[in-house]
Protein backbone atom coordinates (compact mmCIF):
# COMPACT_ATOMS: atom_id res chain seq x y z
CA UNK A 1 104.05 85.05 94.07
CA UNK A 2 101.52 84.38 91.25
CA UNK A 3 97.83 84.01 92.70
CA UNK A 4 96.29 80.65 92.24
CA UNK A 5 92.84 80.69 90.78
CA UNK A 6 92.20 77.29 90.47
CA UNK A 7 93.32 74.49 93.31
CA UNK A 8 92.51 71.16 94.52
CA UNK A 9 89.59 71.10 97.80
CA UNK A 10 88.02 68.34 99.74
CA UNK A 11 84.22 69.55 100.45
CA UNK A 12 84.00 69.51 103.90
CA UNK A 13 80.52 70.17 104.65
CA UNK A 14 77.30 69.99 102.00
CA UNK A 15 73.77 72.07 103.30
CA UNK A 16 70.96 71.75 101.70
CA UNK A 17 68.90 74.50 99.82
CA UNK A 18 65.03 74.93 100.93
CA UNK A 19 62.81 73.79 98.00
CA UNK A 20 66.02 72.92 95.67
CA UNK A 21 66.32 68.53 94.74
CA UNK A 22 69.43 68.72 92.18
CA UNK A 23 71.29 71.30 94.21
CA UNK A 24 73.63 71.56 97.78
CA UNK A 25 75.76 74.62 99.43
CA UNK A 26 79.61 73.24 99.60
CA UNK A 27 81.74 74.45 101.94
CA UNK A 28 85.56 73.33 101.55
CA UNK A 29 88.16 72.03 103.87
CA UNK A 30 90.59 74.73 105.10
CA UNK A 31 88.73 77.85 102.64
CA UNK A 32 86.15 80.29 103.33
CA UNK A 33 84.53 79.96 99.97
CA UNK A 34 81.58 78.13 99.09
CA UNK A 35 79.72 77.33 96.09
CA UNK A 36 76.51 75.88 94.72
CA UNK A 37 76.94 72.05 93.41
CA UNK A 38 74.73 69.58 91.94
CA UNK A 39 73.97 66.80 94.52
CA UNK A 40 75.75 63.93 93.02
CA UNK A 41 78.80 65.74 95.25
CA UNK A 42 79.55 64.32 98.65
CA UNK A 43 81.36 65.24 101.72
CA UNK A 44 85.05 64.10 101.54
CA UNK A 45 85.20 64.45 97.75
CA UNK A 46 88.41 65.55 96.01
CA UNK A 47 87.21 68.67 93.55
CA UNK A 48 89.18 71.41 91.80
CA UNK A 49 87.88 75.03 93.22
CA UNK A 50 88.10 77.75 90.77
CA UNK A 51 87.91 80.85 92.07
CA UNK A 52 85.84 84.00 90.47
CA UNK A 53 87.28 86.49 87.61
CA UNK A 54 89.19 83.12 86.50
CA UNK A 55 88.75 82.67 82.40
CA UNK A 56 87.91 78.75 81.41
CA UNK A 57 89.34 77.99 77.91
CA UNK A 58 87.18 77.79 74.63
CA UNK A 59 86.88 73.51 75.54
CA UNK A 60 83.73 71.20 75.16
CA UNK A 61 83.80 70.55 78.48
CA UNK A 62 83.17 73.76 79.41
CA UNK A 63 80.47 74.43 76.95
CA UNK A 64 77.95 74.25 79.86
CA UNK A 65 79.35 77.76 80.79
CA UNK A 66 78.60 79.87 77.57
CA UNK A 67 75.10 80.93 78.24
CA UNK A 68 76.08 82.77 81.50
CA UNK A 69 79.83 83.07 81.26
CA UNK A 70 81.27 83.60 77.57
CA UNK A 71 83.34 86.99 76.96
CA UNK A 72 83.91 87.72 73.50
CA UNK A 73 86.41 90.19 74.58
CA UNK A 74 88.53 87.53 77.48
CA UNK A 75 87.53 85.01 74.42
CA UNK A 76 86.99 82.31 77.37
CA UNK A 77 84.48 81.63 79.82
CA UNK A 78 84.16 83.97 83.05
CA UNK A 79 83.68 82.75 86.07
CA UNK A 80 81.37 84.81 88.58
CA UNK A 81 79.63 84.92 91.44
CA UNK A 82 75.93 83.73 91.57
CA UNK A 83 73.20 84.11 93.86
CA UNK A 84 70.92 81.62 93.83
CA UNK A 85 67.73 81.23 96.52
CA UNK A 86 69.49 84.02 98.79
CA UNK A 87 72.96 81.94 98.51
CA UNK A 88 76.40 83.86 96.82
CA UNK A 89 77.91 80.85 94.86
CA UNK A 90 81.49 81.61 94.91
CA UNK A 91 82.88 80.63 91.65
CA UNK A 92 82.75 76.53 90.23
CA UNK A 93 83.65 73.57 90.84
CA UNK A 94 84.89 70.83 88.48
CA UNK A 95 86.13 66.90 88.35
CA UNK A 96 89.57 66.98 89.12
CA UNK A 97 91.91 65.45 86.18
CA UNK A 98 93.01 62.10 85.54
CA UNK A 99 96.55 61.56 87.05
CA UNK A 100 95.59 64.41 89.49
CA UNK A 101 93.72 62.22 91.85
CA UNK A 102 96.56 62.23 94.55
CA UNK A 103 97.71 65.63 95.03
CA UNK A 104 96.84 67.73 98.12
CA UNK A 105 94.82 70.07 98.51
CA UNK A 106 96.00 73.51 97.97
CA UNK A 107 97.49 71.85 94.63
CA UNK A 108 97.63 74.50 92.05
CA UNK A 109 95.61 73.61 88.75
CA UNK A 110 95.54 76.63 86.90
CA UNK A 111 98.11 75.82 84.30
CA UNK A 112 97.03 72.07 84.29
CA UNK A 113 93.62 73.51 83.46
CA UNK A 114 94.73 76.09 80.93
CA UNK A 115 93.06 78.96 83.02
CA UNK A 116 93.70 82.43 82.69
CA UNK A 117 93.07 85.74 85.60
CA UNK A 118 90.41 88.69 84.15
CA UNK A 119 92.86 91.54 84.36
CA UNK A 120 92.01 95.10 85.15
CA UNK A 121 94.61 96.65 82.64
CA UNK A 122 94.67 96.35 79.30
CA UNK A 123 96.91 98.85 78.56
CA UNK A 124 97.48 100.95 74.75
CA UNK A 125 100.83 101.43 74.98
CA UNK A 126 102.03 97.72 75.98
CA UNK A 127 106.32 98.81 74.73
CA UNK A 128 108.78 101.78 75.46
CA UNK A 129 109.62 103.57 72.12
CA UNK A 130 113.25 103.52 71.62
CA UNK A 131 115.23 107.04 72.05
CA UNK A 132 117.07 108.81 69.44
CA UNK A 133 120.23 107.12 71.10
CA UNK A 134 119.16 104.35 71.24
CA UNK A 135 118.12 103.79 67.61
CA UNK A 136 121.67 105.36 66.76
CA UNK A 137 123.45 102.85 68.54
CA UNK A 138 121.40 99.93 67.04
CA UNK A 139 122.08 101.20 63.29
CA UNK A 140 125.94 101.63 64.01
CA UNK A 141 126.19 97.79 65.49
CA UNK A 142 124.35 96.12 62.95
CA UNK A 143 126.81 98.17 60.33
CA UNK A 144 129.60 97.23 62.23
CA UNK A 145 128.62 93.41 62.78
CA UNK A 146 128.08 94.16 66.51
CA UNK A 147 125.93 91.67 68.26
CA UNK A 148 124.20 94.14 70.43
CA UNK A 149 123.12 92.71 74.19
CA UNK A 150 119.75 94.71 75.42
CA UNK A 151 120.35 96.52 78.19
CA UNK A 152 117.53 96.10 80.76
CA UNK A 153 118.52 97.55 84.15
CA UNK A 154 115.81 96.54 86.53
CA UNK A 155 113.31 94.34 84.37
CA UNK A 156 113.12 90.45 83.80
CA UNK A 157 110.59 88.07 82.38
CA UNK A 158 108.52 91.20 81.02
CA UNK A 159 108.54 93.24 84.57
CA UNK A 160 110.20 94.90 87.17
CA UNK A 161 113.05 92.41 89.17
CA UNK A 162 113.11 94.64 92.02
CA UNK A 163 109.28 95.02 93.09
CA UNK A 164 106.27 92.68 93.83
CA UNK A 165 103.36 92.47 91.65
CA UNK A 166 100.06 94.28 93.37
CA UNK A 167 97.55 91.12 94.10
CA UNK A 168 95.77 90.82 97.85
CA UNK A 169 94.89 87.76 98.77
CA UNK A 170 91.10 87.04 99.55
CA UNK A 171 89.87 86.65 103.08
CA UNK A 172 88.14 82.82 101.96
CA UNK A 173 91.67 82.04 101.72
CA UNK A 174 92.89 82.77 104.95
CA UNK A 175 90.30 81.20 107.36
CA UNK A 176 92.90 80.60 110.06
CA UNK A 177 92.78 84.18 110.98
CA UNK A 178 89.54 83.70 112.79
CA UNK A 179 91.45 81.63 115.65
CA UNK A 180 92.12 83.02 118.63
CA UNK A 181 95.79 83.63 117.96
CA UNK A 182 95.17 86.65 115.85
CA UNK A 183 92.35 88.17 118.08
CA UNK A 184 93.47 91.77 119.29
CA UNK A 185 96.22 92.14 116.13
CA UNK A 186 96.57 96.28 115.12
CA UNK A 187 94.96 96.62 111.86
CA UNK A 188 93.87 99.59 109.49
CA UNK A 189 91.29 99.56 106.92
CA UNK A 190 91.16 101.07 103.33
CA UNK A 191 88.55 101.08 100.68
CA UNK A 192 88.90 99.17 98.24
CA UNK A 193 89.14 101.39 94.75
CA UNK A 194 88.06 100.06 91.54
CA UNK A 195 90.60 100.76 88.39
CA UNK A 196 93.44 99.85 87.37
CA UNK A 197 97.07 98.94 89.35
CA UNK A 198 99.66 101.30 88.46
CA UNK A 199 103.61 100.90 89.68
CA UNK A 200 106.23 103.79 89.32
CA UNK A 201 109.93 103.27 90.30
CA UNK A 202 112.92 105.52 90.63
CA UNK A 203 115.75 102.77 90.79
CA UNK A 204 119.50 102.85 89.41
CA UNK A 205 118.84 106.21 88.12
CA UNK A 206 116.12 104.91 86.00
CA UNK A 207 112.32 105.52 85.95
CA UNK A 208 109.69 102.87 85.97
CA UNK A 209 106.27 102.69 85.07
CA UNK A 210 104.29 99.28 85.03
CA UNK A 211 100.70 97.75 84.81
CA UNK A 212 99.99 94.68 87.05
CA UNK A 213 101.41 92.64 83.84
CA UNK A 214 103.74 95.17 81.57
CA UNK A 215 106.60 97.34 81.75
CA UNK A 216 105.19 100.41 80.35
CA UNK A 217 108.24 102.71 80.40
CA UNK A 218 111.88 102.66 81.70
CA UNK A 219 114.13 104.75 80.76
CA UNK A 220 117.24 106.86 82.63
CA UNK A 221 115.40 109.38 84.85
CA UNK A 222 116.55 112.30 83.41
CA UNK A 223 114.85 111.16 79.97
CA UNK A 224 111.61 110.32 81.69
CA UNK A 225 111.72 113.62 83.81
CA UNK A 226 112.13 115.40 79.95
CA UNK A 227 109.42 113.06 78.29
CA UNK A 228 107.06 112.65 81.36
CA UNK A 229 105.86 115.99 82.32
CA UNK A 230 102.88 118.80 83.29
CA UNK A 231 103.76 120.59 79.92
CA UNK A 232 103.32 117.79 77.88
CA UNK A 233 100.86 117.47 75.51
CA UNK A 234 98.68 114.45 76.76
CA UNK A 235 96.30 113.80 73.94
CA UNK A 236 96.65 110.32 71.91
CA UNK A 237 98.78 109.06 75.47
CA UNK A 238 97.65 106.11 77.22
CA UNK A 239 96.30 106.74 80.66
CA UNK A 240 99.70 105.67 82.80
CA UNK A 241 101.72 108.02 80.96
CA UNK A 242 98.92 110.82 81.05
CA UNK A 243 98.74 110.22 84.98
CA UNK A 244 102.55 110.34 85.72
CA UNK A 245 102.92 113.88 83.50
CA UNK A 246 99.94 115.68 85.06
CA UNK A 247 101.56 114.84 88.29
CA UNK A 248 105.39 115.15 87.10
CA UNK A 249 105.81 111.96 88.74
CA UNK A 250 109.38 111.56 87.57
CA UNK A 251 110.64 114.50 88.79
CA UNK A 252 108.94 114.53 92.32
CA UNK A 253 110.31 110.64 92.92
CA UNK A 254 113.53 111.41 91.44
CA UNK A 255 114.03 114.55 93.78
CA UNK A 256 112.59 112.11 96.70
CA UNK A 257 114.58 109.74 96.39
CA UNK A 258 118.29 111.94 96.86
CA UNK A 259 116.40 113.51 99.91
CA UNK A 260 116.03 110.11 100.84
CA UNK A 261 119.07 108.37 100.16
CA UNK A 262 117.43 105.28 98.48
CA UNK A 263 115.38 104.20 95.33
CA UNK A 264 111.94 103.58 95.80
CA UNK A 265 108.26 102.19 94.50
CA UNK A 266 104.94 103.52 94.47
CA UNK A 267 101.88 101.44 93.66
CA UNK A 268 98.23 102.78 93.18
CA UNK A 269 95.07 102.40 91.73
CA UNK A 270 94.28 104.30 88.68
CA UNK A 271 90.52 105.11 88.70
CA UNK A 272 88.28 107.07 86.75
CA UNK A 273 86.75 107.57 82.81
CA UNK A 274 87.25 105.09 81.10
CA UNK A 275 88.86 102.39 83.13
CA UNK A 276 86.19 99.78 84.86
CA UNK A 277 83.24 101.81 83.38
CA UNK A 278 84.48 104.54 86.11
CA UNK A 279 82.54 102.81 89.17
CA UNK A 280 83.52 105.60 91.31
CA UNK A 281 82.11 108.40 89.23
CA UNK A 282 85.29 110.24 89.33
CA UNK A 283 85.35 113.41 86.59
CA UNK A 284 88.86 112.92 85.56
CA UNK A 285 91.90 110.20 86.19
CA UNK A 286 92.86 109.85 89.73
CA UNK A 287 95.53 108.05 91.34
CA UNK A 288 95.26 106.56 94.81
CA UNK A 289 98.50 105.02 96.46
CA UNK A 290 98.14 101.82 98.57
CA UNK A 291 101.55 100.54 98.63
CA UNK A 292 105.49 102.26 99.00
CA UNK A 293 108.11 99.72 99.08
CA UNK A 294 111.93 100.09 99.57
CA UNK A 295 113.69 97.64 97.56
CA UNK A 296 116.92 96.26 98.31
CA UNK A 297 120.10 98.29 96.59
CA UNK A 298 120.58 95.50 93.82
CA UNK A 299 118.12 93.26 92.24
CA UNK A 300 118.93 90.14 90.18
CA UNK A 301 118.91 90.58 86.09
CA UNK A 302 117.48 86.68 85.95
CA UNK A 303 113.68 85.01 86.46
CA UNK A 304 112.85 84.50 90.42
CA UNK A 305 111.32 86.77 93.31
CA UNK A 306 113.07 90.01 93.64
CA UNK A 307 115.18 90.63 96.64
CA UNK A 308 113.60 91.20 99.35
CA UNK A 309 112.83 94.89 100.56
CA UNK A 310 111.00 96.93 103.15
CA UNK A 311 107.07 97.43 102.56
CA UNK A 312 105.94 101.03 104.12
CA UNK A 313 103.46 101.22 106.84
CA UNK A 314 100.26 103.24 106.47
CA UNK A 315 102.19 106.27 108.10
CA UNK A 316 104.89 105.95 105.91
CA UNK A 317 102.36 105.70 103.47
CA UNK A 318 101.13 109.04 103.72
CA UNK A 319 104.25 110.28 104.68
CA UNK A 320 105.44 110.02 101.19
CA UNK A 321 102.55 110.57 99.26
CA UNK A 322 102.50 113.87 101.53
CA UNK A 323 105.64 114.79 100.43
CA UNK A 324 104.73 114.16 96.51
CA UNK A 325 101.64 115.84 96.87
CA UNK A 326 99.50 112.76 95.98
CA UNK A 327 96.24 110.79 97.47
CA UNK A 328 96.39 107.77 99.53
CA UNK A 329 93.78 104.80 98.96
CA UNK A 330 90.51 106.47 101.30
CA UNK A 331 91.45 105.59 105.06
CA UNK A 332 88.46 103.49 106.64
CA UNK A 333 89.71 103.48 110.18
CA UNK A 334 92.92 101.40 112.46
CA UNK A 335 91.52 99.28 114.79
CA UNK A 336 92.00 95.62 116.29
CA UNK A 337 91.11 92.07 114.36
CA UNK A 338 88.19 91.09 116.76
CA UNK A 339 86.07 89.88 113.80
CA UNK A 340 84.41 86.89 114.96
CA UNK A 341 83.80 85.03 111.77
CA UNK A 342 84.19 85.30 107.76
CA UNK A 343 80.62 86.43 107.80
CA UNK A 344 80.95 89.54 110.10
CA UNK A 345 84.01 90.88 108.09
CA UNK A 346 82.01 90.31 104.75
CA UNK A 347 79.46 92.70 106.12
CA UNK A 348 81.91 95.00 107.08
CA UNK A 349 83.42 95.23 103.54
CA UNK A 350 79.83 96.28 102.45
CA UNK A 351 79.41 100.12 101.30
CA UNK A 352 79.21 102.52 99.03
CA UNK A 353 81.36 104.54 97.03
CA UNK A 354 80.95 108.81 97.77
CA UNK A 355 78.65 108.33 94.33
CA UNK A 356 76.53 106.07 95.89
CA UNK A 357 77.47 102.78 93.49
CA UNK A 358 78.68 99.67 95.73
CA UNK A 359 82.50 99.60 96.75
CA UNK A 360 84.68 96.73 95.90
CA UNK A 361 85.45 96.00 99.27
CA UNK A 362 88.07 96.72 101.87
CA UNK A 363 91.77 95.99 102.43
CA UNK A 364 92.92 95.03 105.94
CA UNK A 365 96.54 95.32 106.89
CA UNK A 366 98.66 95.08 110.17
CA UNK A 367 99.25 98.36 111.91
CA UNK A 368 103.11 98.56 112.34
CA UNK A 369 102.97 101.89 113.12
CA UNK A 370 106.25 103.66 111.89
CA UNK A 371 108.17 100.88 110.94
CA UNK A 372 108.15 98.18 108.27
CA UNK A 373 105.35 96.17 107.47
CA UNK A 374 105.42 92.49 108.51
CA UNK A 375 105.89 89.54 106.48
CA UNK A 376 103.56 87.72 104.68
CA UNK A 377 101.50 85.34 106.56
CA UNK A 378 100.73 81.64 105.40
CA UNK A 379 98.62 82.10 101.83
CA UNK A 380 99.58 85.83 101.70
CA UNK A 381 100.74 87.92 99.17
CA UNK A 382 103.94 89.96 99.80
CA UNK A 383 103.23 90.95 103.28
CA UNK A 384 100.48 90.91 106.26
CA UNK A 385 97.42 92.32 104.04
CA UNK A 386 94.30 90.71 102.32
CA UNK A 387 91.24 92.04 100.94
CA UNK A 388 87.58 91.10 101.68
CA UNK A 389 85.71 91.87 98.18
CA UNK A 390 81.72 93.31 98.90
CA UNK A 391 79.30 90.15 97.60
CA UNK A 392 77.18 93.48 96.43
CA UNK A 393 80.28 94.56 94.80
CA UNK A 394 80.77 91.19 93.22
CA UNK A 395 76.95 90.10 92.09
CA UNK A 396 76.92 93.25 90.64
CA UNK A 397 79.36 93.07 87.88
């Protein structure tokens, strides 16, 4: 499921700001977010919410935005958070549309609007080279007349058919969680790391290696374990591929996986020089898992969700990346959901990295123990998971 960054909202609630006329606080029906308006808003209004890290298009109407927000490099307008007379302003709100007057809230605008996500990869390498065997077999079709179909085991619409793109869903999304249904519910916490998401597959015999948008590589596993390993000279490699031959990922998974009896994924957080100006301070390239998943034995060749498998808990987590010899996301604690309100939890997402720079945030899961991770909750993303970003985190970028 694609993240929404820009939706219909009805303001639910307007405060005023000591010693600010033009400006209010809005709060939002049904969202945790809020976000500094002029005061020709009023309660009950229809508004489209656009949510931070969200790039505007190069329009007139959003000319008001270039002083603070224009990127050069995301050629758009950035939205980001604001503090403003000891308020975070969450992001911006805008008129919603003609012809969109009537749709509900929740609506999502952010094709209507043109509106793009800031992505954390922007990888070198964005195509797999073709083998030796591969370009033979082109040259001997085309000589022949063949019409050549492209084989892609495992991949449509530009990534993987059998896994779930790595995006938690924000806590000012999911407000219902502060009702008293959820009080009590087995959680565990994770920092938050700051780089780039990472997937590697072993699945039909084939290896996989993804950013959040790209297939980087995928080839049959006995090519990658050849291509992608510790002996391999690194320099002039983009970082995914210089990450999974220091750690001779496609070996390990591949050897994993027969012990196992089943094909699995691995997703992570690629951190250090380089990537996200290196918040973390790391000396080299790290990798730290947050997600295993299972998928199911055969995944569709066409455009739609993947099948649906079986997402690891945090012990099988670290069961696996034990037996790979690789580093989990850092463990916070487990614990039970007794925050009392969005505002608690956002303090409890405050911290610092070991380097003493502020942390993202945190990642809160259900505790399922040994087995399988729940399913997704209304508004989340994959399974029972969201993340609470650090407002230092974010007014610092």
């Amino acid at each position: 499921m694609e993240r929404k960054l820009a939706y219909i909202a009805t303001i639910s609630r307007l405060d005023k700001i000591p010693d600010k006329d033009r400006i209010v606080y809005a709060s939002f029906k049904d969202l945790g977010w809020q976000v500094i308006v002029d005061t020709t808003h009023k309660v009950g209004d229809k508004v489209v919410y656009i949510e931070i890290d969200s790039i505007m298009p190069l329009k007139p109407e959003y000319e008001f935005l270039r002083k603070r927000c224009f990127s050069e490099r995301w050629e758009g307008f950035v939205i980001k958070g604001m503090k403003m007379a000891g308020l975070v302003s969450y992001g911006l709100v805008v008129p919603v549309p003609a012809g969109y007057e009537d749709k509900p809230d929740g609506f999502d605008m952010t094709e209507v609007l043109e509106i793009r996500k800031r992505e954390d990869d922007n990888p070198d390498i964005p195509t797999v080279p073709p083998s030796f065997f591969e370009k033979l077999v082109d040259r001997l079709c085309k000589k022949l007349g063949i019409k050549r179909k492209a084989q892609k085991i495992g991949v449509t619409r530009g990534w993987l058919s059998f896994a779930h793109k790595t995006d938690e869903t924000r806590i000012e999304n999911l407000p219902y969680l502060f009702g008293d249904e959820f009080k009590g519910t087995p959680v565990y916490t994770t920092v938050k790391c700051d780089g780039q998401s990472v997937t590697f597959a072993v699945f039909m015999k084939h290896f996989f290696m993804a950013s959040r948008n790209m297939v980087l590589y995928r080839g049959p596993i006995r090519r990658a374990i050849k291509e992608l390993n510790p002996r391999r000279e690194t320099r002039g490699l983009d970082n995914f591929r210089k990450i999974a031959s220091r750690l001779d990922l496609p070996r390990k998974m591949f050897r994993e996986s027969v012990r196992r009896g089943r094909d699995f994924v691995i997703q992570g957080e690629l951190c250090g020089p380089s990537i996200q100006k290196n918040p973390m301070g790391l000396p080299s390239l790290e990798l730290f898992v947050f997600n295993v998943y299972y998928p199911s034995p055969v995944a569709p060749e066409q455009s739609g969700p993947p099948q649906e498998g079986e997402f690891c808990s945090w012990d099988g987590i670290t069961k696996m990346c034990s037996a790979l010899g690789l580093k989990t996301v850092p463990f916070i604690e487990r614990r039970q959901f007794d925050w009392p309100d969005q505002a608690a939890l956002k303090e409890y997402a405050k911290g610092k990295y070991p380097n003493g720079k502020d942390r993202e945030g945190v990642v809160i899961r259900y505790d399922s123990g040994s087995g399988p991770m729940p399913e997704a909750l209304y508004d989340m993303s994959n399974m029972w998971s969201f993340k609470c970003v650090n407002d230092d985190y974010i007014l610092g970028k």
